[in-house]
N, C-alpha and C. Protein backbone atom coordinates (compact mmCIF):
# COMPACT_ATOMS: atom_id res chain seq x y z
N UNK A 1 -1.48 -2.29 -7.83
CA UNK A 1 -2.03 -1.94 -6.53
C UNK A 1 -2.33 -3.23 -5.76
N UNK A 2 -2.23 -3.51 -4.53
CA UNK A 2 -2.58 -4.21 -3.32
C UNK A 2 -3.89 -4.44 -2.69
N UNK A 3 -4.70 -5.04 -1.96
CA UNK A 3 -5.54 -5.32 -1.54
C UNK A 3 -5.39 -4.36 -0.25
N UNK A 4 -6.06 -3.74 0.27
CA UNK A 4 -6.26 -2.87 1.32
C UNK A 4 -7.60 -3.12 1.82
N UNK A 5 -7.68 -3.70 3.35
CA UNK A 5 -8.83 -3.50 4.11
C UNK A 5 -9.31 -2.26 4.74
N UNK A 6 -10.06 -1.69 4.47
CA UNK A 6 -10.99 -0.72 4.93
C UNK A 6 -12.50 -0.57 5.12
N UNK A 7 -13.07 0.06 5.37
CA UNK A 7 -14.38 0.41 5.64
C UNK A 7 -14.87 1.15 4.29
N UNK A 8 -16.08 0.49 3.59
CA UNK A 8 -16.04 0.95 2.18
C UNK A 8 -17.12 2.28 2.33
N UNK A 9 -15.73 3.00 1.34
CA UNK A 9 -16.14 4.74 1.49
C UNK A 9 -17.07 5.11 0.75
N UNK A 10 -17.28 6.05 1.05
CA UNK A 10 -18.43 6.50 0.67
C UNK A 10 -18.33 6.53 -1.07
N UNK A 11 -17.53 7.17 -1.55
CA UNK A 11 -17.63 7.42 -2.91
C UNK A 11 -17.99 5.98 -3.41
N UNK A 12 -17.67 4.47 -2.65
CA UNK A 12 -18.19 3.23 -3.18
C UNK A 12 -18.92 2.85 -2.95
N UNK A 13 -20.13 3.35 -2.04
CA UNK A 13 -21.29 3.05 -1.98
C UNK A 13 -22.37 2.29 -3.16
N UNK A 14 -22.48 3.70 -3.98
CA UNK A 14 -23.42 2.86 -5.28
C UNK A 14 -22.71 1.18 -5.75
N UNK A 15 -21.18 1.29 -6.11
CA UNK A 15 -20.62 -0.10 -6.67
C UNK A 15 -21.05 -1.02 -5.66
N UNK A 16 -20.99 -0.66 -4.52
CA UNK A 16 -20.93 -2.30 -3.43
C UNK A 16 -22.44 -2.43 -3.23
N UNK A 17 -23.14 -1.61 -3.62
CA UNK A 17 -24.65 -1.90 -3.59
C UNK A 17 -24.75 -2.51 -5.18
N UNK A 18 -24.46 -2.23 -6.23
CA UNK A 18 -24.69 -2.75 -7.50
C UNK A 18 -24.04 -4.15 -7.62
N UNK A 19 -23.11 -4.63 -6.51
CA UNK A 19 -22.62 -5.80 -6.31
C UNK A 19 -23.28 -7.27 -6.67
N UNK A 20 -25.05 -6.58 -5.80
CA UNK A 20 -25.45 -7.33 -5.48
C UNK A 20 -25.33 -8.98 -4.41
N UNK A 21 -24.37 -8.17 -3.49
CA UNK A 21 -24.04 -9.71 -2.67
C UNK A 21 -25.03 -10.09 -2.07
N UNK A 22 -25.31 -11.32 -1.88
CA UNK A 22 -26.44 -12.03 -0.71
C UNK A 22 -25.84 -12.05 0.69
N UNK A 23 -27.05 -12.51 1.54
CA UNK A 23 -26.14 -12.34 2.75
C UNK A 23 -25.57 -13.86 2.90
N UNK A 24 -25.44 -14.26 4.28
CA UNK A 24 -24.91 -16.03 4.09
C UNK A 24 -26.20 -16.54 3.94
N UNK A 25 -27.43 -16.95 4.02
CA UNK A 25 -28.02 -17.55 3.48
C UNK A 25 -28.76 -17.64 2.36
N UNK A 26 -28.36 -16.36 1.61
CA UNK A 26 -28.78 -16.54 0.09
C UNK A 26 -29.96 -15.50 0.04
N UNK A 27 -30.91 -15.91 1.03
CA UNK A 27 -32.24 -14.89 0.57
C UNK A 27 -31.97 -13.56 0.98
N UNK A 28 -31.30 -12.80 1.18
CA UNK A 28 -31.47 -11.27 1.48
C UNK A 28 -30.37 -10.65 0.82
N UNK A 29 -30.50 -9.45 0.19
CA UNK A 29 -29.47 -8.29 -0.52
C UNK A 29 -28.33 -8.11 0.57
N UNK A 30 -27.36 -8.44 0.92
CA UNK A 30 -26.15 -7.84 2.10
C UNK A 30 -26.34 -6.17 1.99
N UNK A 31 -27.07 -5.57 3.37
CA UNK A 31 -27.15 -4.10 3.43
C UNK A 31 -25.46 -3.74 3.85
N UNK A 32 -25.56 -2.50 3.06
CA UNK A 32 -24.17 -1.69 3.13
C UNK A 32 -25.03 -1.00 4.75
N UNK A 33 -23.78 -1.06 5.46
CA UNK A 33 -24.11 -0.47 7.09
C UNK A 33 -22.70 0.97 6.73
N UNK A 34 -23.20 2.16 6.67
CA UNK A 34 -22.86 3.27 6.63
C UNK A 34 -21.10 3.39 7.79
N UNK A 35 -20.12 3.53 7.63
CA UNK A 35 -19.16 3.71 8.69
C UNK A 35 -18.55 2.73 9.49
N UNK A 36 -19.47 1.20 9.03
CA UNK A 36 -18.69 -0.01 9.92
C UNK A 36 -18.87 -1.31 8.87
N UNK A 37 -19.64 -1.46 7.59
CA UNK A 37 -19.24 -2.43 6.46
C UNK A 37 -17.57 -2.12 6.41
N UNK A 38 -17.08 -3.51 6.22
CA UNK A 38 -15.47 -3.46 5.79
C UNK A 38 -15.54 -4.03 4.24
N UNK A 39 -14.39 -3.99 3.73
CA UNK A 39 -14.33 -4.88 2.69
C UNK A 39 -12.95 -5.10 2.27
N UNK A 40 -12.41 -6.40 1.63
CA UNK A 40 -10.85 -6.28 1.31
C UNK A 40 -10.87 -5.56 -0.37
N UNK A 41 -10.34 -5.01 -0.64
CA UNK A 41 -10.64 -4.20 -2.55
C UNK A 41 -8.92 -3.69 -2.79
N UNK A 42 -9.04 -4.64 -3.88
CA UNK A 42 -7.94 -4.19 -4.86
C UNK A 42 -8.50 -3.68 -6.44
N UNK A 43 -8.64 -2.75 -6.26
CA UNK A 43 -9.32 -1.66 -7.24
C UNK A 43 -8.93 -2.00 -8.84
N UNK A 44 -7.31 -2.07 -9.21
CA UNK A 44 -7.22 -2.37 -10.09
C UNK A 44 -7.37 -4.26 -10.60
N UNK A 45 -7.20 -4.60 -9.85
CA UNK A 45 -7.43 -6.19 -10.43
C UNK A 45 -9.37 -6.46 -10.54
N UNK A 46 -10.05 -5.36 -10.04
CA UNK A 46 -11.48 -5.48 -9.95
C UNK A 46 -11.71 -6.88 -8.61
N UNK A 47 -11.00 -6.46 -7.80
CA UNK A 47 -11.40 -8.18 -6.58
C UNK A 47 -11.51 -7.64 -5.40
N UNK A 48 -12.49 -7.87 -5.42
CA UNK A 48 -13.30 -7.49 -3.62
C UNK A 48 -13.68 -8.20 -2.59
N UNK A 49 -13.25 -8.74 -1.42
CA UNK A 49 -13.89 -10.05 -0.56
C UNK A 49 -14.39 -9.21 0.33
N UNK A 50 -15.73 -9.55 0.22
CA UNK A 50 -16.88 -9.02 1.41
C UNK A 50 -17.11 -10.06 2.64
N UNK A 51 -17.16 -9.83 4.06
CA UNK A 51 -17.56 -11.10 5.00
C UNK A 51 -18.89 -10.34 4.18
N UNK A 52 -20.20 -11.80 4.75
CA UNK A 52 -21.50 -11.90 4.41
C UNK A 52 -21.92 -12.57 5.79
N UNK A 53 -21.80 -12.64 6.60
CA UNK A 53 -22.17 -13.46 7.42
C UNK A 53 -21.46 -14.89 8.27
N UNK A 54 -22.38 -15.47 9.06
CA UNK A 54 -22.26 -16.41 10.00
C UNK A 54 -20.82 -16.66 11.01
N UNK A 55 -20.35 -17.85 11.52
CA UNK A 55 -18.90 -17.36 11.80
C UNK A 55 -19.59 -17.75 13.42
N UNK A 56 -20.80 -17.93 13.77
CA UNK A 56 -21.61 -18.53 14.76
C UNK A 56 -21.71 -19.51 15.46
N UNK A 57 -21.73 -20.09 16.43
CA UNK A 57 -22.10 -21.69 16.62
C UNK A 57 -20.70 -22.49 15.79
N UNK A 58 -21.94 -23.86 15.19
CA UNK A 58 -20.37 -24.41 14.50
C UNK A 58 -20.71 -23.74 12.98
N UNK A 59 -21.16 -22.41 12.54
CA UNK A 59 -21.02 -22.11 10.89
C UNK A 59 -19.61 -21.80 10.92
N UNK A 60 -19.37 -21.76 9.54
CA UNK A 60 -17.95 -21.28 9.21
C UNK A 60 -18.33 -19.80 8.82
N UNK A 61 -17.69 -18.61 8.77
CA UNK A 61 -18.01 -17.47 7.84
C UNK A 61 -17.82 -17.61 6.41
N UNK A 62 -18.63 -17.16 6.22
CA UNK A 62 -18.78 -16.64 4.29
C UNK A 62 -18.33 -15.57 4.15
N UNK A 63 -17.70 -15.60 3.01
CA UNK A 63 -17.23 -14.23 2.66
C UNK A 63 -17.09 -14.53 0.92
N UNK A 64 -17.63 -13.20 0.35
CA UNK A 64 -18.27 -13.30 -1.24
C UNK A 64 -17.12 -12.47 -1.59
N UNK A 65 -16.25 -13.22 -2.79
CA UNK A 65 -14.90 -12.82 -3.57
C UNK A 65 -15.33 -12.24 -4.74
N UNK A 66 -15.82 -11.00 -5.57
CA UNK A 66 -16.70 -10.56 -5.87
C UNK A 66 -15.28 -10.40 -7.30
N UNK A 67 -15.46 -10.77 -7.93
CA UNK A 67 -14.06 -10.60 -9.00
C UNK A 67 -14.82 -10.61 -10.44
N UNK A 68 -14.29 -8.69 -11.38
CA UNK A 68 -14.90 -8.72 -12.14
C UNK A 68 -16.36 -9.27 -12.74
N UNK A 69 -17.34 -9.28 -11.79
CA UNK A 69 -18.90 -8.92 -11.96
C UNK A 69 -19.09 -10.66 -11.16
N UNK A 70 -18.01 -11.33 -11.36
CA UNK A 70 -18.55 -13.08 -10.37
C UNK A 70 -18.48 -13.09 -8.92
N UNK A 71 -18.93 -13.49 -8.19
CA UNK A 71 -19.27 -13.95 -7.37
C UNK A 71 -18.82 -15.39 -6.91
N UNK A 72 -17.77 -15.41 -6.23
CA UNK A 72 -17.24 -16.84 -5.27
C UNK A 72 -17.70 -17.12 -4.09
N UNK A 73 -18.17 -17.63 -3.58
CA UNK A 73 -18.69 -17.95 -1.73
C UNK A 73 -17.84 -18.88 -1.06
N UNK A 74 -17.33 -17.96 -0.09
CA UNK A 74 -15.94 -18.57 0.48
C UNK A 74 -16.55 -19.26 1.87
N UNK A 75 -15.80 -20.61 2.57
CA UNK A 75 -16.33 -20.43 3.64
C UNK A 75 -14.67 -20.37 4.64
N UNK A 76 -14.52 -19.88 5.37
CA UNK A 76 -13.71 -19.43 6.55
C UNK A 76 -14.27 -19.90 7.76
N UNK A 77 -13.15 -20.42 8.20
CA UNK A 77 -13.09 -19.95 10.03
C UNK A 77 -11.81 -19.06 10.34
N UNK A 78 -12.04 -18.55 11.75
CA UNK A 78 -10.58 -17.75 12.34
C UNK A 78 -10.84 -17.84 13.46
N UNK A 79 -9.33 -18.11 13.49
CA UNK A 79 -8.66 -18.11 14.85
C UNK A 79 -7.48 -17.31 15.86
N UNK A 80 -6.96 -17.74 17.09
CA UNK A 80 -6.11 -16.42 16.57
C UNK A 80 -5.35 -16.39 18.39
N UNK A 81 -4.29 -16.10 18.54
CA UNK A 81 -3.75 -15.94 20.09
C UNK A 81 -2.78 -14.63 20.42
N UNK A 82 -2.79 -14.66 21.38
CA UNK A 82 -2.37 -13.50 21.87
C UNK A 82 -3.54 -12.56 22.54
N UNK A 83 -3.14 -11.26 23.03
CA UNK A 83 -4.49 -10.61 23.83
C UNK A 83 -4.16 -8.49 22.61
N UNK A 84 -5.35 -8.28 23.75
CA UNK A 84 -4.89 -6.68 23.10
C UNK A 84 -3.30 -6.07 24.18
N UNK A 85 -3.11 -6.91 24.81
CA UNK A 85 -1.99 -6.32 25.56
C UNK A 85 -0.44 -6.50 24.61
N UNK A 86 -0.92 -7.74 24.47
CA UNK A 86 0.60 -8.47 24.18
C UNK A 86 0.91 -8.16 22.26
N UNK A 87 -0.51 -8.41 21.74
CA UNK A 87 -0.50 -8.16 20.51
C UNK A 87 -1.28 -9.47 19.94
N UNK A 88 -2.28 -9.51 18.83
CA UNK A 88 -2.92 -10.68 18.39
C UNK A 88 -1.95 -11.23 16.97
N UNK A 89 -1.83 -12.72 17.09
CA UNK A 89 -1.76 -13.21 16.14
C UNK A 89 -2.88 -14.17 15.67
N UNK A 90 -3.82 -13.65 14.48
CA UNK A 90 -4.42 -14.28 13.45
C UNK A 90 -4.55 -15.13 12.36
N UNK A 91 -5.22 -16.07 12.73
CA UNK A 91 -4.87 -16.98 11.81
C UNK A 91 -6.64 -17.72 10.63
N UNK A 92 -6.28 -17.45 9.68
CA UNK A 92 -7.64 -17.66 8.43
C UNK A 92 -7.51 -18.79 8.05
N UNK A 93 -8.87 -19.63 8.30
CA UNK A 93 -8.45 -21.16 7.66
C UNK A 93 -9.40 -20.79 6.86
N UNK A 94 -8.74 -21.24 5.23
CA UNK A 94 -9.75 -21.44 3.99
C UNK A 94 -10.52 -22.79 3.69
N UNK A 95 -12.07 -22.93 4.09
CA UNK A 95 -12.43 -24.02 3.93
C UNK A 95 -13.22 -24.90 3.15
N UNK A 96 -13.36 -23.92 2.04
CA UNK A 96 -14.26 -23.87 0.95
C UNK A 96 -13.79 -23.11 -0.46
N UNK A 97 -13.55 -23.40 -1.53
CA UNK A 97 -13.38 -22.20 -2.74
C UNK A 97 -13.81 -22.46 -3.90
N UNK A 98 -15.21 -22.56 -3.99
CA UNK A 98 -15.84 -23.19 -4.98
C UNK A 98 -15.99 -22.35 -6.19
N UNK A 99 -14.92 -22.56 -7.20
CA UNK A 99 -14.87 -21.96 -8.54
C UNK A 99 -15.97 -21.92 -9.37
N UNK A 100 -16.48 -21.23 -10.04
CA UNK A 100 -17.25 -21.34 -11.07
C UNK A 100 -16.64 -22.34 -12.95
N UNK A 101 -17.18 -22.87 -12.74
CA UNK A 101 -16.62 -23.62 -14.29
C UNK A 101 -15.79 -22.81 -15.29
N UNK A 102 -16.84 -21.68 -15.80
CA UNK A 102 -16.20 -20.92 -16.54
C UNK A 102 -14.71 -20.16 -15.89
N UNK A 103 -14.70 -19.81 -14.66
CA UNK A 103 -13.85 -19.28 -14.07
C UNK A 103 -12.13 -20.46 -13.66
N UNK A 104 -12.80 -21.31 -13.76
CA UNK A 104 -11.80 -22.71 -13.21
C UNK A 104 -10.38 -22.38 -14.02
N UNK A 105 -9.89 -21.84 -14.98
CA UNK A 105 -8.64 -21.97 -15.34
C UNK A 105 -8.14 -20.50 -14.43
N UNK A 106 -8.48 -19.91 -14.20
CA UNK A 106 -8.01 -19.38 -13.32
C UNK A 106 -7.92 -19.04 -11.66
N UNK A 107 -8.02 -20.42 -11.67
CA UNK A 107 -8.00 -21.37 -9.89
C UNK A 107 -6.89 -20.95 -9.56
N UNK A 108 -5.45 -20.70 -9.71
CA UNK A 108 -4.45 -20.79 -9.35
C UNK A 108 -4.57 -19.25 -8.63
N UNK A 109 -5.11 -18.29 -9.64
CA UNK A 109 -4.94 -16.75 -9.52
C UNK A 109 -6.08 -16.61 -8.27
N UNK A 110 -7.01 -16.89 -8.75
CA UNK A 110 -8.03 -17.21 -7.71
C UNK A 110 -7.84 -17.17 -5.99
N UNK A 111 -6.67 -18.56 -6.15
CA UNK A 111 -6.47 -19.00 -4.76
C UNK A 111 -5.20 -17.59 -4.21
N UNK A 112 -4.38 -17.00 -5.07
CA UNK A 112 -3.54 -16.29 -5.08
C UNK A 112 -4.14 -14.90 -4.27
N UNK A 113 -5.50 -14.69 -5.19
CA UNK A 113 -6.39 -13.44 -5.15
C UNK A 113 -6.70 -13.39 -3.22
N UNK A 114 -7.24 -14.77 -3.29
CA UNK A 114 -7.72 -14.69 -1.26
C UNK A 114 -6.74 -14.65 -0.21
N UNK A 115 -5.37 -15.59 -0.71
CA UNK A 115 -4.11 -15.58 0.00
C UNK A 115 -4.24 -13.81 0.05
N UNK A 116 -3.70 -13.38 -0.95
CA UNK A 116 -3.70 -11.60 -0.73
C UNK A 116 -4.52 -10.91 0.12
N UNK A 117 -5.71 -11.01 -0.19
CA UNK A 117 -6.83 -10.44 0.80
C UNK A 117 -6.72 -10.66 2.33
N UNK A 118 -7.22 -11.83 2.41
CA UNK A 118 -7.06 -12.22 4.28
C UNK A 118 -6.13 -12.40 4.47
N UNK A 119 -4.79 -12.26 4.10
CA UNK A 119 -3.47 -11.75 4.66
C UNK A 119 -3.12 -10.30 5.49
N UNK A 120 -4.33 -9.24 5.16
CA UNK A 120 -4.32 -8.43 5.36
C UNK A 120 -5.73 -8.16 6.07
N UNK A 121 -6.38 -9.12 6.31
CA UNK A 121 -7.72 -8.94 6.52
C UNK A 121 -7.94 -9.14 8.21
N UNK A 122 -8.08 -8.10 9.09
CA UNK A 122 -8.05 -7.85 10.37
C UNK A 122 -9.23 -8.56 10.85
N UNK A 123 -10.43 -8.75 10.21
CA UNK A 123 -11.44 -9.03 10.85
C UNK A 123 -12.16 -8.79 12.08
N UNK A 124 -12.78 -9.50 13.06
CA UNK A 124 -12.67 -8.94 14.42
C UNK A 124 -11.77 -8.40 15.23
N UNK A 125 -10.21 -8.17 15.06
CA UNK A 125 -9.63 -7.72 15.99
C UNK A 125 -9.23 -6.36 15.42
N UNK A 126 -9.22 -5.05 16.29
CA UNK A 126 -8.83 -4.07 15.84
C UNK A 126 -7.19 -4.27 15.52
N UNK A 127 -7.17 -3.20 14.50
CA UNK A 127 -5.79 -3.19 13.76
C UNK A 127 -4.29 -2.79 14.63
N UNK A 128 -4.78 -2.04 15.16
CA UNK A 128 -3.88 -1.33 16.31
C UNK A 128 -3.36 -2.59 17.29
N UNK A 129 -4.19 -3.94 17.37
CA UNK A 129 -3.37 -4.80 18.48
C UNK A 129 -3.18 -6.04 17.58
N UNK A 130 -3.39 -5.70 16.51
CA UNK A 130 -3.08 -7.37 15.25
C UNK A 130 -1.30 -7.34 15.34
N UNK A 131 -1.36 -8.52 15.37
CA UNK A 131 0.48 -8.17 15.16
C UNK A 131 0.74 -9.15 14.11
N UNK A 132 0.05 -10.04 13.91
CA UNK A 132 0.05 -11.03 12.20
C UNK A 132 -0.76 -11.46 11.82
N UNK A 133 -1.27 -11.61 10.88
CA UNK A 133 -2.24 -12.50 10.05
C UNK A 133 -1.17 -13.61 8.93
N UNK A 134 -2.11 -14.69 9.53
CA UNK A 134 -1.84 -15.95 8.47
C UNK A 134 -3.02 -16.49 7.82
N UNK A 135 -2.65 -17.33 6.59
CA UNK A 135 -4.01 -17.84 5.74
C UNK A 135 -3.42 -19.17 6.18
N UNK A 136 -4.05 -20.11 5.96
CA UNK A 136 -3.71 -21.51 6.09
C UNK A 136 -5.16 -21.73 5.04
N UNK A 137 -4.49 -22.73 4.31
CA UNK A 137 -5.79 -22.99 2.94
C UNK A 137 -5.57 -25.04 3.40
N UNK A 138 -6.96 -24.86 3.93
CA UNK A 138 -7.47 -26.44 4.36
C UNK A 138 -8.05 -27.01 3.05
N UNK A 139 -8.13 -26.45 1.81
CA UNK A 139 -8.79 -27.01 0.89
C UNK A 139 -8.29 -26.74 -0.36
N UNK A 140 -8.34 -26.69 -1.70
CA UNK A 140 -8.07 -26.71 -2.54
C UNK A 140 -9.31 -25.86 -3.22
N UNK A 141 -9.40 -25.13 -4.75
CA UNK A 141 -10.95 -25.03 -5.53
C UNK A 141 -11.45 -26.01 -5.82
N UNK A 142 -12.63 -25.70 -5.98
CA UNK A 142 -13.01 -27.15 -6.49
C UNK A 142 -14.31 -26.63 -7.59
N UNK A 143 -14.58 -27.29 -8.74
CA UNK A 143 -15.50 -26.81 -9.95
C UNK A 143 -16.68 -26.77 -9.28
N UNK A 144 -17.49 -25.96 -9.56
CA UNK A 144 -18.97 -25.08 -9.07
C UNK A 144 -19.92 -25.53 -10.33
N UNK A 145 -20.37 -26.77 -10.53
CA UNK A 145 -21.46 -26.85 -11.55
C UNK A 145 -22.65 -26.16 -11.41
């Protein structure tokens, strides 16, 4: 199975609350918002990228890669041209992918896992006027002591 962006349904409520994600600054539980939380989820590989915040001013967005019970904190920017007339092209810069140690031999799959996700990941623009999404990876993983 594939990574599919949607709005997380109801029957996943309890899991994305048992998640436990933070929001972007760490101190607060990320509330599930009923009908407009999104999330990217590929069900069988267990890998979920949640945005968490910021994406403001000069922050980058966070977004928590939630893979088999770990937790990655991604940071992103996006960009993107075109209008709703003509059609948007999107573009995801990866600017952060800080592996966990234990997790580090599988950096490669890792980086594979987010390419998949925000390839497909609409973000602010509705789906109906996206006409591409690109990842562009500005960084490499790097070990999470």
């Amino acid at each position: 199975m594939a990574f599919i962006y949607e709005v997380v349904p109801e029957k996943d409520h309890d899991f994305f609350i048992s998640m436990g994600l933070k929001n972007c600054w760490g101190n607060d539980t990320l509330n599930l918002s009923e009908g407009s939380t999104k999330w990217c989820a590929d069900r069988e590989r267990n890998a979920y990228i949640v945005n968490i915040g910021g994406g403001h001013d000069d922050m980058p967005y966070f977004h928590d890669l939630w893979w088999n019970g770990t937790v990655i904190r991604l940071e992103t920017l996006c960009g993107g041209s075109g209008n709703y007339e003509t059609g948007v092209d999107m573009v995801w810069f990866i600017q952060k992918i800080p592996v966990p140690k234990e997790l580090w031999r599988y950096r490669d799959e890792i980086r594979d896992i987010i390419n998949e996700a925000f390839s497909i990941n609409s973000g602010w623009c509705n789906k109906k006027h996206l006409r591409s999404v690109k990842v562009v990876f500005e960084c490499e993983p790097t070990i999470e002591e």
